[in-house]
C-alpha atoms as a PDB file:
ATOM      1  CA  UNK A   1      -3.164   7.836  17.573  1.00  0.00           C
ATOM      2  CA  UNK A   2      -1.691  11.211  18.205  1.00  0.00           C
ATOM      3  CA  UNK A   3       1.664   9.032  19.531  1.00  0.00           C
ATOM      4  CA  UNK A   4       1.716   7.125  16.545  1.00  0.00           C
ATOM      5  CA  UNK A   5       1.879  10.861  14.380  1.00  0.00           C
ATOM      6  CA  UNK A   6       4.411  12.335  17.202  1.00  0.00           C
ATOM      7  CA  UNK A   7       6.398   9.172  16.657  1.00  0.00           C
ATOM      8  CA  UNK A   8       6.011   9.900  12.487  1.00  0.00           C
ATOM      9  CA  UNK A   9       7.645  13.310  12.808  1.00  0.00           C
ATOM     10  CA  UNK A  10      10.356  11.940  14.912  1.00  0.00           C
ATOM     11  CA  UNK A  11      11.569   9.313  12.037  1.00  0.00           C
ATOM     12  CA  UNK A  12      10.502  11.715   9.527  1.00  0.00           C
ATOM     13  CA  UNK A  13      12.912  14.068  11.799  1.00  0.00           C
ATOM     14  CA  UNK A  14      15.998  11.939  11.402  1.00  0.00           C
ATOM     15  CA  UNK A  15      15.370  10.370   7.805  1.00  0.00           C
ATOM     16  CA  UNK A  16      15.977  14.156   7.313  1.00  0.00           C
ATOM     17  CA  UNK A  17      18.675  14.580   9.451  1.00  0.00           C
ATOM     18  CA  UNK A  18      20.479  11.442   7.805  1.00  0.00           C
ATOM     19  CA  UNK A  19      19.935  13.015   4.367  1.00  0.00           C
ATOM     20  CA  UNK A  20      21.336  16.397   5.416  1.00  0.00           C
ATOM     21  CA  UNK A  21      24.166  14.614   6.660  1.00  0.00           C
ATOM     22  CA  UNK A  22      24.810  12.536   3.311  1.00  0.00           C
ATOM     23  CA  UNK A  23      24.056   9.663   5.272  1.00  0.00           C
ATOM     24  CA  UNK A  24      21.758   6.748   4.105  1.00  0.00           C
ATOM     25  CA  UNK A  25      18.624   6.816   7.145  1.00  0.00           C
ATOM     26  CA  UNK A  26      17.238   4.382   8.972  1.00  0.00           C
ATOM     27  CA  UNK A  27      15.298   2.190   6.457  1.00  0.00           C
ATOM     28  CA  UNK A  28      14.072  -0.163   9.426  1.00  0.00           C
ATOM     29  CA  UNK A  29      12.579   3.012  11.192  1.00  0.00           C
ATOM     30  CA  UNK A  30      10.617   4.451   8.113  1.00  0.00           C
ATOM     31  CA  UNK A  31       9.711   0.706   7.462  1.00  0.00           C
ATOM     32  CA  UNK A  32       8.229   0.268  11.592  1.00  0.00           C
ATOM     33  CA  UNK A  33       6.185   3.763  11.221  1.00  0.00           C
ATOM     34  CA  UNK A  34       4.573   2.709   7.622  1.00  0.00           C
ATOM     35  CA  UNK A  35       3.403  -0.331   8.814  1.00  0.00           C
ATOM     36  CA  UNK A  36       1.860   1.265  12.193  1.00  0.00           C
ATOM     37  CA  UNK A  37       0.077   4.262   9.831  1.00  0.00           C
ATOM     38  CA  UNK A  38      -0.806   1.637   7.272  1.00  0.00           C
ATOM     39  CA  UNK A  39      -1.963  -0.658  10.370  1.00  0.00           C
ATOM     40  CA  UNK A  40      -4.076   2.885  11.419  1.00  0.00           C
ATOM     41  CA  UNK A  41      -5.229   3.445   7.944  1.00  0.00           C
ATOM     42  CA  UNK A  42      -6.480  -0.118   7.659  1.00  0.00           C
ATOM     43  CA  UNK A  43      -8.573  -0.171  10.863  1.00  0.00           C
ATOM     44  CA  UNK A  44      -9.914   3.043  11.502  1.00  0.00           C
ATOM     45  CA  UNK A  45     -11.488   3.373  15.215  1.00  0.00           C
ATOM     46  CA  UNK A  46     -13.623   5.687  13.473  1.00  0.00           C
ATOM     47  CA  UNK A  47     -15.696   3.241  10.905  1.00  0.00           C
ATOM     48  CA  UNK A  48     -19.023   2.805  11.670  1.00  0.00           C
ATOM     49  CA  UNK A  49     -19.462   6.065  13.792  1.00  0.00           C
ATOM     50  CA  UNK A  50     -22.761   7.339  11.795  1.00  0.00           C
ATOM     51  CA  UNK A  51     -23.365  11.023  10.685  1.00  0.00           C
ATOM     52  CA  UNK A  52     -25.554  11.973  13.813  1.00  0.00           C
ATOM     53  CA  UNK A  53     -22.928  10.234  16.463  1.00  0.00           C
ATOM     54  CA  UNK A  54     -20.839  13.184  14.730  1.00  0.00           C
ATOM     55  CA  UNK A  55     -23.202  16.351  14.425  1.00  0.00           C
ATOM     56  CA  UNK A  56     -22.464  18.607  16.739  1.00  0.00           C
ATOM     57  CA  UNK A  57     -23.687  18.406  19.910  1.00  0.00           C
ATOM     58  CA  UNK A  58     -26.921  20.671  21.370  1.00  0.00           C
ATOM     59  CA  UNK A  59     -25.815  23.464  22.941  1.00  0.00           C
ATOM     60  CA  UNK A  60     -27.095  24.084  26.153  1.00  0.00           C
ATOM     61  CA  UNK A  61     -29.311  26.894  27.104  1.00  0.00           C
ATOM     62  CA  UNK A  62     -27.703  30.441  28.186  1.00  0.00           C
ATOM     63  CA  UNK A  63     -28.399  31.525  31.663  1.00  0.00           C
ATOM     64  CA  UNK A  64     -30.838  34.151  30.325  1.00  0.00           C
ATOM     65  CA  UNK A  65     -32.857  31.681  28.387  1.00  0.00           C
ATOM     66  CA  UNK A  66     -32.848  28.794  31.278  1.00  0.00           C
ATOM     67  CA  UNK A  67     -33.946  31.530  34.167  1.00  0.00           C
ATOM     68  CA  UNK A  68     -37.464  31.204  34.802  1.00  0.00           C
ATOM     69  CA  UNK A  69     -39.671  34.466  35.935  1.00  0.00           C
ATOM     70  CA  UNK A  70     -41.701  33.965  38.748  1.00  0.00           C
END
């Protein structure tokens, strides 16, 4: 996923550059990288995770609180 937003910024990168340079950018490009986000969008690796798979995790006792006194 986080290749599929580094690859975003990088055609988001040159559309910019093409408009800077009065150029017409790389329709093909923007067209690739809204299908893959739209492709992302549409099946979400996180449906179906439930609210408690999320909560945050128990934290695990300090040192002071897991020594035992003998």
């Amino acid at each position: 996923m986080i290749d599929m937003f580094l690859e975003t910024k990088d055609v988001l990168s040159d559309q910019l550059g093409a408009y800077r340079a009065s150029a017409e950018p790389d329709a093909a490009a923007a067209k690739a990288i809204c299908a893959k986000l739209e492709y992302l969008r549409d099946n979400d690796p996180a449906d179906g995770i439930t609210a408690a798979e999320v909560a945050e995790p128990e934290q695990e006792p300090s040192f002071a609180e897991s020594a035992v006194i003998a």
